[in-house]
C-alpha atoms as a PDB file:
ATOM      1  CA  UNK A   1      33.583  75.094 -42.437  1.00  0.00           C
ATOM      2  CA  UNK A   2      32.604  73.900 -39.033  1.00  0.00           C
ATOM      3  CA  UNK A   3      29.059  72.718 -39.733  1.00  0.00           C
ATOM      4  CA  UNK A   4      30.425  70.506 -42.631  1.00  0.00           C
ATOM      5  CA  UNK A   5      28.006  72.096 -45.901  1.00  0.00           C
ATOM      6  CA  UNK A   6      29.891  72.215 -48.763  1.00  0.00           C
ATOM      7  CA  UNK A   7      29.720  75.778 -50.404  1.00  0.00           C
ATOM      8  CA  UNK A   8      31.019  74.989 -54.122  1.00  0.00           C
ATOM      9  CA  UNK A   9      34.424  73.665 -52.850  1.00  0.00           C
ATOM     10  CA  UNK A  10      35.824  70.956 -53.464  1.00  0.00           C
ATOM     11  CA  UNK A  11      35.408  67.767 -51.206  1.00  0.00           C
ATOM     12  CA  UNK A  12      38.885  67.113 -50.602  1.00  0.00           C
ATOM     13  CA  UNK A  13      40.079  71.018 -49.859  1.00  0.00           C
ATOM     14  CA  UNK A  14      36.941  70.695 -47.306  1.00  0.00           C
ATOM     15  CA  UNK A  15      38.146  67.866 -45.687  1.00  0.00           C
ATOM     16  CA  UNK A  16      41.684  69.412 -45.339  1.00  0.00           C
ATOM     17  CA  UNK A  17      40.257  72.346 -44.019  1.00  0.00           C
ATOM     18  CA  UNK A  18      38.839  71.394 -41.431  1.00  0.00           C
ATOM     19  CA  UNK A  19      41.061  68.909 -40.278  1.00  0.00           C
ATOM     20  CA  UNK A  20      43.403  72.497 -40.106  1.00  0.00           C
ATOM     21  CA  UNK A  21      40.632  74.175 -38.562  1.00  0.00           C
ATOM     22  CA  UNK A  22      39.648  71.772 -35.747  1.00  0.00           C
ATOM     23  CA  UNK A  23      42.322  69.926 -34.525  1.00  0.00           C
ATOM     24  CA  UNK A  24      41.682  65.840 -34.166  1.00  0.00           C
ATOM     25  CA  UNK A  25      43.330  63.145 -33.363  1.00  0.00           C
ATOM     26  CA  UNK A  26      44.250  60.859 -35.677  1.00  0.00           C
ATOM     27  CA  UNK A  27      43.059  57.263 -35.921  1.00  0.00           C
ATOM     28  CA  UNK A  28      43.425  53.937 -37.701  1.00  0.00           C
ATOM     29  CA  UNK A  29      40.662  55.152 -39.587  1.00  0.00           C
ATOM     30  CA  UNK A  30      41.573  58.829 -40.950  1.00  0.00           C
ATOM     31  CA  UNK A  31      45.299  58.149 -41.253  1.00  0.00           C
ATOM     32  CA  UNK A  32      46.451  58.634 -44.853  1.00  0.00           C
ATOM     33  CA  UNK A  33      48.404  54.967 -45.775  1.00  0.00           C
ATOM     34  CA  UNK A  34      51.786  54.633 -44.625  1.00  0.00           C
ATOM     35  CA  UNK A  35      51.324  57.032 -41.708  1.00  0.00           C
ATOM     36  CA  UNK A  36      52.981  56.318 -38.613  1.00  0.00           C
ATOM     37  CA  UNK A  37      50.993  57.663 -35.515  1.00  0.00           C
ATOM     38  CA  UNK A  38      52.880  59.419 -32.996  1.00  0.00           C
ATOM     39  CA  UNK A  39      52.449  60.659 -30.048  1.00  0.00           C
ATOM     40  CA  UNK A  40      51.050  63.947 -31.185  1.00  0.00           C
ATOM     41  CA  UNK A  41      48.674  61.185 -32.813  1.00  0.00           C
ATOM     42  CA  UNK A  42      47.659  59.573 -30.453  1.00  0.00           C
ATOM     43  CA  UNK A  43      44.394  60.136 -27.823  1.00  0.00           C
ATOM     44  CA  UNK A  44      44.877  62.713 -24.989  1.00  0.00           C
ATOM     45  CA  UNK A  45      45.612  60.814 -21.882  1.00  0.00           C
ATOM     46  CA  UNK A  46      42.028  61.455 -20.706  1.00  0.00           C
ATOM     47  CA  UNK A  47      40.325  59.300 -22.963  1.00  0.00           C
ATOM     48  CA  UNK A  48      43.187  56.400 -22.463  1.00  0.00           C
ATOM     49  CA  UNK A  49      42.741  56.908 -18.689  1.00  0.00           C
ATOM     50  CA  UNK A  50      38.821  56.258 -19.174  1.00  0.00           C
ATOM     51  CA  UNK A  51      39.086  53.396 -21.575  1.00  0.00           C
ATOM     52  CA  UNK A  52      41.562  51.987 -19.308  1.00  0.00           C
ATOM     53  CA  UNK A  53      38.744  52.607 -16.526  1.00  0.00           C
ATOM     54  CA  UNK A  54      35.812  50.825 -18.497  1.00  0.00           C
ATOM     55  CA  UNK A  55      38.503  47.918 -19.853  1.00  0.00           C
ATOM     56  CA  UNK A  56      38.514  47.375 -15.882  1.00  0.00           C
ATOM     57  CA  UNK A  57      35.369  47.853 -14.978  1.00  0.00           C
ATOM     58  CA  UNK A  58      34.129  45.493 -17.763  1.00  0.00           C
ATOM     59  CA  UNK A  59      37.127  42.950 -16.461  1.00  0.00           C
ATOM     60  CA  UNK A  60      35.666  43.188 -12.496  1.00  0.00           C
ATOM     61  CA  UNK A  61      31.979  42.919 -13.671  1.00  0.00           C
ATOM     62  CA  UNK A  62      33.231  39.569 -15.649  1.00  0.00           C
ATOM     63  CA  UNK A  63      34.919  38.500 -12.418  1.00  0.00           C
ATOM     64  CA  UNK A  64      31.583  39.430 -10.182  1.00  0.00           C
ATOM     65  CA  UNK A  65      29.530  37.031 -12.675  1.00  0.00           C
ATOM     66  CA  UNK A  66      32.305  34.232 -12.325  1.00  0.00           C
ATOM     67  CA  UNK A  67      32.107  34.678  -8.944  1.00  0.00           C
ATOM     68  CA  UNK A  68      27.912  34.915  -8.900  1.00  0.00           C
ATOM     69  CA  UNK A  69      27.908  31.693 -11.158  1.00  0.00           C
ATOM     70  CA  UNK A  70      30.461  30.049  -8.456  1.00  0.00           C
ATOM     71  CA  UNK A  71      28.672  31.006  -5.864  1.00  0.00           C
ATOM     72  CA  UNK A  72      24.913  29.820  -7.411  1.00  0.00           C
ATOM     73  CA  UNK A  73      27.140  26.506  -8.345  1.00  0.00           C
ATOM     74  CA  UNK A  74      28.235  25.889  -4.450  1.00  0.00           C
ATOM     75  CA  UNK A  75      24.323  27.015  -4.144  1.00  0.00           C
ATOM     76  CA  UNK A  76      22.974  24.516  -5.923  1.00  0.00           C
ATOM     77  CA  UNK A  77      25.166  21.347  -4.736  1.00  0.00           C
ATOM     78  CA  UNK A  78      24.641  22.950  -0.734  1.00  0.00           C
ATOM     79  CA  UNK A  79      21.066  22.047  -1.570  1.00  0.00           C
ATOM     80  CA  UNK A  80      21.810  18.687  -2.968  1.00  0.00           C
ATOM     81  CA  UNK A  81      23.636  18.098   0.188  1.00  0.00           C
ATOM     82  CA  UNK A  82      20.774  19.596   2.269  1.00  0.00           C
ATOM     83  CA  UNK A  83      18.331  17.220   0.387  1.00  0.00           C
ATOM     84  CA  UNK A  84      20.728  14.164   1.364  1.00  0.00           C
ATOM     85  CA  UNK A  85      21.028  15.350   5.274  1.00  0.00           C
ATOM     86  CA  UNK A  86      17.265  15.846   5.356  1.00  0.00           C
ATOM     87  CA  UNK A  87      17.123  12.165   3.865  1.00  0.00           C
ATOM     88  CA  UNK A  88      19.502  10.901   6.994  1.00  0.00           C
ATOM     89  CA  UNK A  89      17.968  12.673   9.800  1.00  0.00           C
ATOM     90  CA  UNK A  90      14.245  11.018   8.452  1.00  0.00           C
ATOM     91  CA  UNK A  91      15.901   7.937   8.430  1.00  0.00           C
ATOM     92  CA  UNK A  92      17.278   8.913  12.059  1.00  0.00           C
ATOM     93  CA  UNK A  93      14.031   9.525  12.996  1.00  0.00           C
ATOM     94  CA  UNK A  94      12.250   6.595  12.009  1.00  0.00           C
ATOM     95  CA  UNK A  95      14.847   4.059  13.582  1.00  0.00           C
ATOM     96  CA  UNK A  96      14.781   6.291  17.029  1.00  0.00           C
ATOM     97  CA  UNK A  97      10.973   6.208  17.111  1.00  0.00           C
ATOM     98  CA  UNK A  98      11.815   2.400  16.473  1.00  0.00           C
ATOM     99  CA  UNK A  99      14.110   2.141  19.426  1.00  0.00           C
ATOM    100  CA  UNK A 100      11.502   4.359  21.781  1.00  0.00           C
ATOM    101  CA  UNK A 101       8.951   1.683  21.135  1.00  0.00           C
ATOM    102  CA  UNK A 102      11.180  -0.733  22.189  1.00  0.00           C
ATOM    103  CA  UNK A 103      12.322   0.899  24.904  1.00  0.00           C
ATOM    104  CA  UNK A 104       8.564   1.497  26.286  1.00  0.00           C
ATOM    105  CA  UNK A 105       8.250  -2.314  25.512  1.00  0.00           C
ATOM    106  CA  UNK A 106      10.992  -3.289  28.412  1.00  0.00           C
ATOM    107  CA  UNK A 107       9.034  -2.916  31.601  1.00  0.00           C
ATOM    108  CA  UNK A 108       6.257  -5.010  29.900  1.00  0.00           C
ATOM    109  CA  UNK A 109       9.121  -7.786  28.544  1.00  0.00           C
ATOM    110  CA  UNK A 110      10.630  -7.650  32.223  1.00  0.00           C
ATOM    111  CA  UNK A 111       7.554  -8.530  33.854  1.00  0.00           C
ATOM    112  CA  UNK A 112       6.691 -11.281  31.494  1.00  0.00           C
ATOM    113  CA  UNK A 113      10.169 -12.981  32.082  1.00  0.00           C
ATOM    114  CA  UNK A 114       9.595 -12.729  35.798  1.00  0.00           C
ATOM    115  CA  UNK A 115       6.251 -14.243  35.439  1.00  0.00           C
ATOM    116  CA  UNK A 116       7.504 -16.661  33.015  1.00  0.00           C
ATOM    117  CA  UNK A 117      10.438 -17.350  34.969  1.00  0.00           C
ATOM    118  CA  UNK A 118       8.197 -17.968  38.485  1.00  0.00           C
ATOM    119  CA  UNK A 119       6.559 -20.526  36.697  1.00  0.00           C
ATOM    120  CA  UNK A 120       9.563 -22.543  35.393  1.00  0.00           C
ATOM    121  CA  UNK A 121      10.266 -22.534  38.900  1.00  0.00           C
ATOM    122  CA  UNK A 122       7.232 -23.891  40.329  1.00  0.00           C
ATOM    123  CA  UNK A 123       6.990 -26.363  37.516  1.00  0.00           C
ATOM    124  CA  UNK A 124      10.713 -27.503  38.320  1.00  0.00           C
ATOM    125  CA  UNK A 125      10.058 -27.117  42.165  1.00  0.00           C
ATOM    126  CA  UNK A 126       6.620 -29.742  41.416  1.00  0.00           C
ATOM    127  CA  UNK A 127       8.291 -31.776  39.494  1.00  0.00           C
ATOM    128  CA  UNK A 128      10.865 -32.355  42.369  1.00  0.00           C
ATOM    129  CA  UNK A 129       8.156 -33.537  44.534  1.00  0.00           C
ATOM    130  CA  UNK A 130       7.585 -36.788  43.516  1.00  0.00           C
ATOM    131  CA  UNK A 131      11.090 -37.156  44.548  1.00  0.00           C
ATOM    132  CA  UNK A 132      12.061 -38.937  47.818  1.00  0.00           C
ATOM    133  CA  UNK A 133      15.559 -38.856  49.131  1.00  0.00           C
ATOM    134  CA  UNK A 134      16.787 -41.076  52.023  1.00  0.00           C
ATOM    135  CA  UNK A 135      19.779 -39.756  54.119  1.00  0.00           C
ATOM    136  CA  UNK A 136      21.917 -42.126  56.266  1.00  0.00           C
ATOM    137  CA  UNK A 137      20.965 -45.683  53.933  1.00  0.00           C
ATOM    138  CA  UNK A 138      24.011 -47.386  53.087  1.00  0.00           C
ATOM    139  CA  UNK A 139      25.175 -47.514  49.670  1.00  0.00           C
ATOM    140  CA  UNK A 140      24.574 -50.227  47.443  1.00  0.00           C
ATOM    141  CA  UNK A 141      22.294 -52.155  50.258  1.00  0.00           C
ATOM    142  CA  UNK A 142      19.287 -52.334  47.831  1.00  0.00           C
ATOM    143  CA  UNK A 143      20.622 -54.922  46.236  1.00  0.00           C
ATOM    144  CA  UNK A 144      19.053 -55.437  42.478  1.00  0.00           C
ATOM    145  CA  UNK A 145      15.661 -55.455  43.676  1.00  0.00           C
ATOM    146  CA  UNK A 146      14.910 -51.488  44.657  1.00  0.00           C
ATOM    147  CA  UNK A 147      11.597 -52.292  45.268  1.00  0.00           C
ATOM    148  CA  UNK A 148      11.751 -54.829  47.295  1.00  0.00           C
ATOM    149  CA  UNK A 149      14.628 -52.861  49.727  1.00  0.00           C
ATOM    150  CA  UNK A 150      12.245 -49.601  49.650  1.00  0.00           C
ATOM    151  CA  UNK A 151       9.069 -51.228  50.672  1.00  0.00           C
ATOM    152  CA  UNK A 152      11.219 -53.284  53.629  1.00  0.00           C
ATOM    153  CA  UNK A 153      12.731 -50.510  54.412  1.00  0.00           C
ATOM    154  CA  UNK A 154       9.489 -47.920  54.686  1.00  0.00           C
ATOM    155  CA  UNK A 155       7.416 -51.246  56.465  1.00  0.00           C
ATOM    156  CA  UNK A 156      10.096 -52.375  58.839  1.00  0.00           C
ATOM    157  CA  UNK A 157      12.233 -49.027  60.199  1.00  0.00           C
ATOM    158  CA  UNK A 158       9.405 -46.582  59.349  1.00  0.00           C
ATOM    159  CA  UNK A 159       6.245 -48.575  59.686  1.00  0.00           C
ATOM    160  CA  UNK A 160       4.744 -46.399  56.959  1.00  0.00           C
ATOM    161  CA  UNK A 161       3.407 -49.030  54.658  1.00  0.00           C
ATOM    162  CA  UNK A 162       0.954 -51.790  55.547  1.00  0.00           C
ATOM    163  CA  UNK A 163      -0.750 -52.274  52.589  1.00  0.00           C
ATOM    164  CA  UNK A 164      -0.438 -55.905  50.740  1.00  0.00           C
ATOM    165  CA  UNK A 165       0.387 -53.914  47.334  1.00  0.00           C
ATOM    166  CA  UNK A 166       3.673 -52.288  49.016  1.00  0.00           C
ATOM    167  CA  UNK A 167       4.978 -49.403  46.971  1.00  0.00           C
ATOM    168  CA  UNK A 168       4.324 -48.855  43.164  1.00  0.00           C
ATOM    169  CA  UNK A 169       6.698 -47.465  40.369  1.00  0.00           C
ATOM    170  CA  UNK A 170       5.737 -44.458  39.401  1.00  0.00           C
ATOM    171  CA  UNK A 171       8.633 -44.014  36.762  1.00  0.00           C
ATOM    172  CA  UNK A 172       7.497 -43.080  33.423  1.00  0.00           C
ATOM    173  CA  UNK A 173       7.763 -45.677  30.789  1.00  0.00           C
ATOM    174  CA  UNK A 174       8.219 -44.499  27.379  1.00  0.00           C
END
């Protein structure tokens, strides 16, 4: 009986009947003990050929997440690195807005050095003026009395000096 309602049979001749009557395959599960399956047994070569198909299918969908979890893996430390560059190029930043100012300082640093540098030279140039230096005196003529030599020879060759104090000597004492 196709529909499977027992109709005062026995269970076991209505099992065996319709195994007869429709024609399974056998499994694991419905195979008396000690049965070997063979290969009238076993599933048509459809089914295998679809299992086969989802066994690989299942297989390439486990190799698309292991790929997916790769790939959000390399995301996640590209960020990290991203993070890290951004990080460097503020630091960049800062020390070239640094250097900028500095640079923009120059023109003002070069005129103060030339300014500062003028008046060193007029200070040196001043100081130089209380100098006197005397071309075509003999060496060593003065004697050990310079004053005495300078104000003879400013009075006497020059005529520069007539006063009774002669010259003085400036020289710092310290």
């Amino acid at each position: 009986m196709p529909n499977g309602k027992a109709s005062g049979k026995h269970s076991s001749q209505l099992l065996f009947s319709e195994a007869i009557a429709q024609p399974k395959t056998m499994t694991a599960q419905t195979a008396p003990p000690g049965h070997r399956p063979s290969s009238a047994d076993s599933p048509p070569l459809e089914a295998t050929d679809r299992k086969l198909q989802e066994i690989t299918l299942v297989g390439r969908r486990i190799e698309v997440m292991d790929l997916k979890i790769t790939d959000l893996t390399m995301a996640s430390s590209i960020r990290a690195d991203i993070a890290g560059f951004r990080d460097t190029v503020t630091n960049l930043d800062q020390h070239l807005t640094t250097v900028e100012d500095q640079v923009a300082a120059i023109p003002d640093q070069e005129e103060q050095l030339r300014s500062l540098t003028a008046k060193i030279t007029d200070l040196e140039d001043r100081r130089h003026r209380d100098n006197v230096r005397f071309f075509g005196v003999p060496k060593q003529k003065e004697g050990s009395n310079i004053k005495a030599f300078l104000n003879l020879l400013l009075t006497h060759h020059f005529g520069l000096f007539h006063s009774h104090d002669g010259i003085k000597d400036i020289r710092k004492t310290t």
